[in-house]
C-alpha atoms as a PDB file:
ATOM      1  CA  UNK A   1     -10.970   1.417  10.415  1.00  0.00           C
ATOM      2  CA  UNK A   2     -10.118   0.460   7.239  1.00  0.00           C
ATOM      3  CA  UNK A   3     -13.245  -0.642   4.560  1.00  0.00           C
ATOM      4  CA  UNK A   4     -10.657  -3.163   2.832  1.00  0.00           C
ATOM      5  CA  UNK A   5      -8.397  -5.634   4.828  1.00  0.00           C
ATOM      6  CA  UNK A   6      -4.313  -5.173   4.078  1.00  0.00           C
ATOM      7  CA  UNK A   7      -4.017  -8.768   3.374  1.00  0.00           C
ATOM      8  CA  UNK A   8      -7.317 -10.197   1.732  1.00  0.00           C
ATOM      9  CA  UNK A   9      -8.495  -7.046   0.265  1.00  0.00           C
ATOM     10  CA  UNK A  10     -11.842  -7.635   1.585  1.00  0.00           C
ATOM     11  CA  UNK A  11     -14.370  -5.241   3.649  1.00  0.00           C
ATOM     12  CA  UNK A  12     -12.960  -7.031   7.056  1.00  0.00           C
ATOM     13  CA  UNK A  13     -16.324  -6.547   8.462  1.00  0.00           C
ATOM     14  CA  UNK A  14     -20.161  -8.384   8.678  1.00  0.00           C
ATOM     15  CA  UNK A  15     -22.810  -5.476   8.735  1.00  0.00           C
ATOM     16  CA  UNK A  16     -26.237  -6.038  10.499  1.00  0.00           C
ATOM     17  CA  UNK A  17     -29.167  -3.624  10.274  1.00  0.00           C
ATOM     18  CA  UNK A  18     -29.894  -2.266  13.299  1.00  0.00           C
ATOM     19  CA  UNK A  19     -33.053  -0.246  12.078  1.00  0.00           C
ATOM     20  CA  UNK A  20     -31.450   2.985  11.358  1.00  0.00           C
ATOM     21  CA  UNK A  21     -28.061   1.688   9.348  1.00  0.00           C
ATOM     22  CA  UNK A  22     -25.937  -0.898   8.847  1.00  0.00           C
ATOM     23  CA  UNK A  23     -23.265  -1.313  11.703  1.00  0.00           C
ATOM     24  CA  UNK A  24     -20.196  -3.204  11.893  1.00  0.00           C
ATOM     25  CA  UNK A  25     -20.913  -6.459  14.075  1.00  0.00           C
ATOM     26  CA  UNK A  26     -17.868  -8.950  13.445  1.00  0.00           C
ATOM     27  CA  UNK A  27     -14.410  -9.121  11.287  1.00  0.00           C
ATOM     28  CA  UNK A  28     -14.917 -11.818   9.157  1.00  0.00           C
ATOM     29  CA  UNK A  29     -12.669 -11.683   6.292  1.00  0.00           C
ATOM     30  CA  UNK A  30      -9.280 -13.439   6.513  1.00  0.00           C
ATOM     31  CA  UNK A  31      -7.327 -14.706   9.524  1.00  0.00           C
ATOM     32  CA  UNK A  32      -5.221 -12.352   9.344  1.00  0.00           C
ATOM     33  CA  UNK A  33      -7.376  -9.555   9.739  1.00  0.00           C
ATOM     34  CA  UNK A  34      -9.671 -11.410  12.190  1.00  0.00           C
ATOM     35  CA  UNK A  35      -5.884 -10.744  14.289  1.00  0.00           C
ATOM     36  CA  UNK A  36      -5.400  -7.288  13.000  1.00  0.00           C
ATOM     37  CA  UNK A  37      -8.794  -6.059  13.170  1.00  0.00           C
ATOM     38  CA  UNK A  38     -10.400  -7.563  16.458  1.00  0.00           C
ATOM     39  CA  UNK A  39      -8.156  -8.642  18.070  1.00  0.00           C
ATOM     40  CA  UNK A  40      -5.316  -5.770  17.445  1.00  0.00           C
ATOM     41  CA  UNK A  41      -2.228  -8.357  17.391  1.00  0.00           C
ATOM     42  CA  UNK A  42       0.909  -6.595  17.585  1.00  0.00           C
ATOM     43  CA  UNK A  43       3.046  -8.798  15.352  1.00  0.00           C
ATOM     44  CA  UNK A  44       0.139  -8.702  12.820  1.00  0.00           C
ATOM     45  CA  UNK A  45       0.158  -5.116  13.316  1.00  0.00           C
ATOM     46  CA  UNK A  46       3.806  -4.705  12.436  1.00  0.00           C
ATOM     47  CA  UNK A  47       3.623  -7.071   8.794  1.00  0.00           C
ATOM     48  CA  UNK A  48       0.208  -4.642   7.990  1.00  0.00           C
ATOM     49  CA  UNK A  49       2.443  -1.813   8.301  1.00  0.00           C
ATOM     50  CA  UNK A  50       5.601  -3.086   6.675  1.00  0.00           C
ATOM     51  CA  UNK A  51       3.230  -4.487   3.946  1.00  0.00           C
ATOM     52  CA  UNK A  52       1.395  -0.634   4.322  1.00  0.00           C
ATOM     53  CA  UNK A  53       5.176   0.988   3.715  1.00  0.00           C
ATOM     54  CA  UNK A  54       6.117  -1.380   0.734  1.00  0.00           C
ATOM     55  CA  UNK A  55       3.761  -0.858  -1.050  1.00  0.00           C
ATOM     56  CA  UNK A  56       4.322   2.740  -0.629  1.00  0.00           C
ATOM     57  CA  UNK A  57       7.398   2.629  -1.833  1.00  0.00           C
ATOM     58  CA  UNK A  58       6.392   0.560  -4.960  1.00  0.00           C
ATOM     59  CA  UNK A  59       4.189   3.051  -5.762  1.00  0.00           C
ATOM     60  CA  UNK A  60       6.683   5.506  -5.969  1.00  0.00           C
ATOM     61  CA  UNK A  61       8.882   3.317  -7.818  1.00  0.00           C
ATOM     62  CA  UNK A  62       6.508   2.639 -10.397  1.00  0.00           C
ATOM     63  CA  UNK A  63       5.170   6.589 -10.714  1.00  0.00           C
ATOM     64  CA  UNK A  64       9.136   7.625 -11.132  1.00  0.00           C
ATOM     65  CA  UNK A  65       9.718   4.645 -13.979  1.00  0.00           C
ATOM     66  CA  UNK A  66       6.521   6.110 -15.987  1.00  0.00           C
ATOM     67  CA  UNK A  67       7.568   9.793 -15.746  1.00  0.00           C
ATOM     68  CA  UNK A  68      11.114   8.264 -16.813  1.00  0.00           C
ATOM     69  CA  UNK A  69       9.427   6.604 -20.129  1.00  0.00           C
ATOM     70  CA  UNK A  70       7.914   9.756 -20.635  1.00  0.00           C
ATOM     71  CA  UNK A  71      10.613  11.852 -20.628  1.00  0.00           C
ATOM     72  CA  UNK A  72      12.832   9.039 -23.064  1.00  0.00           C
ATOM     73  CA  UNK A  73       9.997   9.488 -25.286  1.00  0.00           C
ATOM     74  CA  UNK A  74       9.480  13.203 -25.286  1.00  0.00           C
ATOM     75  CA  UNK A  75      13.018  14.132 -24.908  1.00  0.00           C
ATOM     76  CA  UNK A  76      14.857  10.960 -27.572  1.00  0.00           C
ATOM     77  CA  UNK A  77      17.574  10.530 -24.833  1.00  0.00           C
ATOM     78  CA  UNK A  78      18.187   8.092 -21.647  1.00  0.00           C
ATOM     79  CA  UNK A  79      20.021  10.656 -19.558  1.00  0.00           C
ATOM     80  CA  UNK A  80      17.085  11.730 -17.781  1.00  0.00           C
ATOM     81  CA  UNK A  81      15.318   8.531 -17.086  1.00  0.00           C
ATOM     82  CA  UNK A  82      18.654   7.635 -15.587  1.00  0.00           C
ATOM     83  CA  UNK A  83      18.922  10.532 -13.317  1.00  0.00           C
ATOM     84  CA  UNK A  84      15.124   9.769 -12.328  1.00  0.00           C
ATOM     85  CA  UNK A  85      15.390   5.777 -11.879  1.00  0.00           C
ATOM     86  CA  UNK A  86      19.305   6.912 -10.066  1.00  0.00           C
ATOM     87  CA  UNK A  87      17.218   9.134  -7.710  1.00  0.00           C
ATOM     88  CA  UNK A  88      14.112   6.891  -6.878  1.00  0.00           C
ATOM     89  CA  UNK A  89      16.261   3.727  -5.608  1.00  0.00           C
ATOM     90  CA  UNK A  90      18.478   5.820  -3.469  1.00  0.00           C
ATOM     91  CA  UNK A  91      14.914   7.392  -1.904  1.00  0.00           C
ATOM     92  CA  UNK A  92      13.702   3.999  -1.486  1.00  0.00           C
ATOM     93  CA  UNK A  93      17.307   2.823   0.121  1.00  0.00           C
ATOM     94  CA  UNK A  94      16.961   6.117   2.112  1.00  0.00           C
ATOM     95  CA  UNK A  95      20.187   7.339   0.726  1.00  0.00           C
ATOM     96  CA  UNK A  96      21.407  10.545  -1.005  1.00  0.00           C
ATOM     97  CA  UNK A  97      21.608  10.340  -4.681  1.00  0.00           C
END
């Protein structure tokens, strides 16, 4: 399982000792992941994913904008941030560039 719940960004979990460790006894962060976590909800399931995929994506989006700013500075010239920011939104459409 995950140490930080998708939605409150919280460990999900209440640890007890139980004399050698701590161990997980009861998912008590948001409601959301009181559903995801214990209880395994399948419609909570699919927005953790989507939200898991997004984010993804916006990651990328963001990493190919920096290397674009880079380049514009190194390089003086647009043309290749434009042929990176070009290819990154038809990855994250799932087209061809």
């Amino acid at each position: 399982m995950s140490d930080e719940c998708i939605f409150c960004h919280h460990d999900p979990y209440h640890y007890v000792d139980i004399g050698v460790g701590f161990q997980a006894a009861a998912v008590t962060c948001c409601e959301l992941g009181v559903a995801l976590y214990q209880y395994g909800d399948e419609d909570v399931t699919k927005v953790a994913d989507r939200i898991e995929e997004l984010e993804a994506k916006l990651k990328m989006a963001i990493e190919a904008l920096e290397a674009g700013v880079i380049c514009t500075t190194k390089h003086g010239g647009a043309a290749e941030f434009l042929r990176i920011a070009r290819t990154t939104l038809a990855d994250l459409k799932g087209e061809q560039p």
